[in-house]
Structure formats: C-alpha cells, structure tokens
C-alpha atoms as a PDB file:
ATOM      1  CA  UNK A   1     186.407  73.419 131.280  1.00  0.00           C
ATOM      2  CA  UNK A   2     184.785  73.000 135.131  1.00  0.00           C
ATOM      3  CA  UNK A   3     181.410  72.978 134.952  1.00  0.00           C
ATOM      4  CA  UNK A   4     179.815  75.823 136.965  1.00  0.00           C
ATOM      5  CA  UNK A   5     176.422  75.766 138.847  1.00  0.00           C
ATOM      6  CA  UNK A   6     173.242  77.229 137.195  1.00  0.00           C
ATOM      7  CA  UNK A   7     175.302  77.271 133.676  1.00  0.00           C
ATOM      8  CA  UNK A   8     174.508  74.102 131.048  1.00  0.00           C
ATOM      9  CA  UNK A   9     176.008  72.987 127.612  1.00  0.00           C
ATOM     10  CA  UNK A  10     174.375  71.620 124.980  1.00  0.00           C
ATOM     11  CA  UNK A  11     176.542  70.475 121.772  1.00  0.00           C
ATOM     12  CA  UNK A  12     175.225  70.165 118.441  1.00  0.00           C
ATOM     13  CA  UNK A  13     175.532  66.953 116.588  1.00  0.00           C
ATOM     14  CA  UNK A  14     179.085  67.168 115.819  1.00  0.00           C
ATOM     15  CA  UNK A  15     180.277  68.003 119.854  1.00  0.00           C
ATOM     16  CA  UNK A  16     180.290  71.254 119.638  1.00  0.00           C
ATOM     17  CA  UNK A  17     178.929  73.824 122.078  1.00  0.00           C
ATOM     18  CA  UNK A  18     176.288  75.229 120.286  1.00  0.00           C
ATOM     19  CA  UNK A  19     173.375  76.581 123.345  1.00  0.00           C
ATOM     20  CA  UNK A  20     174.069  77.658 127.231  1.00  0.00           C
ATOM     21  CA  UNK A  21     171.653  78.076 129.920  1.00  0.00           C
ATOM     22  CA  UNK A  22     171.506  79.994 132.332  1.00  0.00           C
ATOM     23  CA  UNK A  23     169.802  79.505 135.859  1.00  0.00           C
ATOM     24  CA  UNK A  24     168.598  83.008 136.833  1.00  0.00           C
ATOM     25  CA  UNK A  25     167.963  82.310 140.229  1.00  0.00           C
ATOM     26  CA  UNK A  26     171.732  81.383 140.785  1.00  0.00           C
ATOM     27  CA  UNK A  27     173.140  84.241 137.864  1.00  0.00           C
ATOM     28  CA  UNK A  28     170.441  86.360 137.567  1.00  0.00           C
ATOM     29  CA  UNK A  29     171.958  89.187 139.279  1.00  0.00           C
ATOM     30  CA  UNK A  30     175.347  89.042 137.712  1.00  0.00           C
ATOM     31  CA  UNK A  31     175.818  92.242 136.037  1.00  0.00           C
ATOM     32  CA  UNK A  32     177.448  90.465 132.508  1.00  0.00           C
ATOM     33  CA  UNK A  33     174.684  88.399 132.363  1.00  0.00           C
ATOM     34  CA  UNK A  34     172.060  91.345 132.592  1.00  0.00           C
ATOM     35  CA  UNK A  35     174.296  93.291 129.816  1.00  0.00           C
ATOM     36  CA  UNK A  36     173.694  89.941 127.354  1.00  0.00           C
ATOM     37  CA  UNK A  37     170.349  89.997 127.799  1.00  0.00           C
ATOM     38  CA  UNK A  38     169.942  93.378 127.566  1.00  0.00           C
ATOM     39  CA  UNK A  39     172.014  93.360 124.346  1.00  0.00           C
ATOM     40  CA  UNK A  40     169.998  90.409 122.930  1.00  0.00           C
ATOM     41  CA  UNK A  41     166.806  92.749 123.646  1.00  0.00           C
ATOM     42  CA  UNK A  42     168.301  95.978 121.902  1.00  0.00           C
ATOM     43  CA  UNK A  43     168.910  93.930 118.914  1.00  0.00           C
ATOM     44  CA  UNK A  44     165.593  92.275 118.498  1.00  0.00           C
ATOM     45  CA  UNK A  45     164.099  95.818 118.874  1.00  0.00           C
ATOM     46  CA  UNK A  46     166.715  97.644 116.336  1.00  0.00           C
ATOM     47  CA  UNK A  47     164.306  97.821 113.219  1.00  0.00           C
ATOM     48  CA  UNK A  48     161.247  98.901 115.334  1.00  0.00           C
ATOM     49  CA  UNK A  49     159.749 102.181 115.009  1.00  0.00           C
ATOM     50  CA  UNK A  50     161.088 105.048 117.239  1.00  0.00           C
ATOM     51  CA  UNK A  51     159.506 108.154 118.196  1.00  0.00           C
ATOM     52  CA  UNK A  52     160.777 111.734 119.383  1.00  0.00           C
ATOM     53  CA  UNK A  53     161.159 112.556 123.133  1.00  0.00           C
ATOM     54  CA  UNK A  54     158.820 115.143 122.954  1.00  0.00           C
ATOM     55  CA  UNK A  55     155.962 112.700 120.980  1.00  0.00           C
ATOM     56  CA  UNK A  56     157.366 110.281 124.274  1.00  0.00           C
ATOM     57  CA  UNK A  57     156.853 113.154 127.040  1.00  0.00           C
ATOM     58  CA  UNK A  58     153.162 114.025 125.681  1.00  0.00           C
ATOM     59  CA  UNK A  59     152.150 110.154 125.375  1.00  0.00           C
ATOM     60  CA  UNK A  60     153.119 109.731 128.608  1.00  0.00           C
ATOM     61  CA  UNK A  61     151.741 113.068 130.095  1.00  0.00           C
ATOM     62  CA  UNK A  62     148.104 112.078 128.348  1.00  0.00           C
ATOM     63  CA  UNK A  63     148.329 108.745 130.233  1.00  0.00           C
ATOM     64  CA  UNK A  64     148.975 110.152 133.684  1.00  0.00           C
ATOM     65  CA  UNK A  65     146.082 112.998 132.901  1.00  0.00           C
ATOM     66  CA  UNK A  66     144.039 109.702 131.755  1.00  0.00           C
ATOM     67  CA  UNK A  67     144.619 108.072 135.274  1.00  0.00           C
ATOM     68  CA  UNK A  68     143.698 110.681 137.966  1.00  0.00           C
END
C-alpha cells in the first residue's frame, strides 16, 4: 500500500496495522472522514440521556429569554 500524505500507520507488536492518523489540516474536509468521526461521536454518546423536542424547544427558548 502507497503511503498517502497526512495519513500514518502504526502496527502493533506483531506488524499489524492496529492505529491511523489522520492530519486534519490535509483531510479534514474530506466528507468520509467527517462521517467517521461523526460516527465515533454518535457511539460514545448512545447510552446518554435523551430528552423530548418539546423539553429541547423550551430549554432553549428559556436561554434566549435569559440572554436579552
């Protein structure tokens, strides 16, 4: 495999590749990557709690009435 700019391997102990990073300033505009990371943030917030749009809409309407 070429090696592409921005994008690094590391292998574990046995030469396997095992981590990849990414240089944002080259890739981070690439629509894939966005979707990963996006993904990766979706999962980490899958067991948090979740509230109703209409518990959302009066939060945020008591926030706007709290700034003016």
């Amino acid at each position: 495999m070429s090696e592409i700019a921005g994008i690094k391997y590391t292998k574990d102990k046995n030469g396997r590749k095992r981590y990849v990073r990414v240089d944002l300033d080259l890739h981070g505009e690439n629509q894939l990557i966005e979707d990963f990371l996006d993904l990766l943030e979706i999962e980490a917030r899958k067991d948090d709690e979740t509230i109703s749009l209409d518990e959302f809409n009066k939060y945020i309407d008591e926030r706007l009435k709290a700034n003016v």
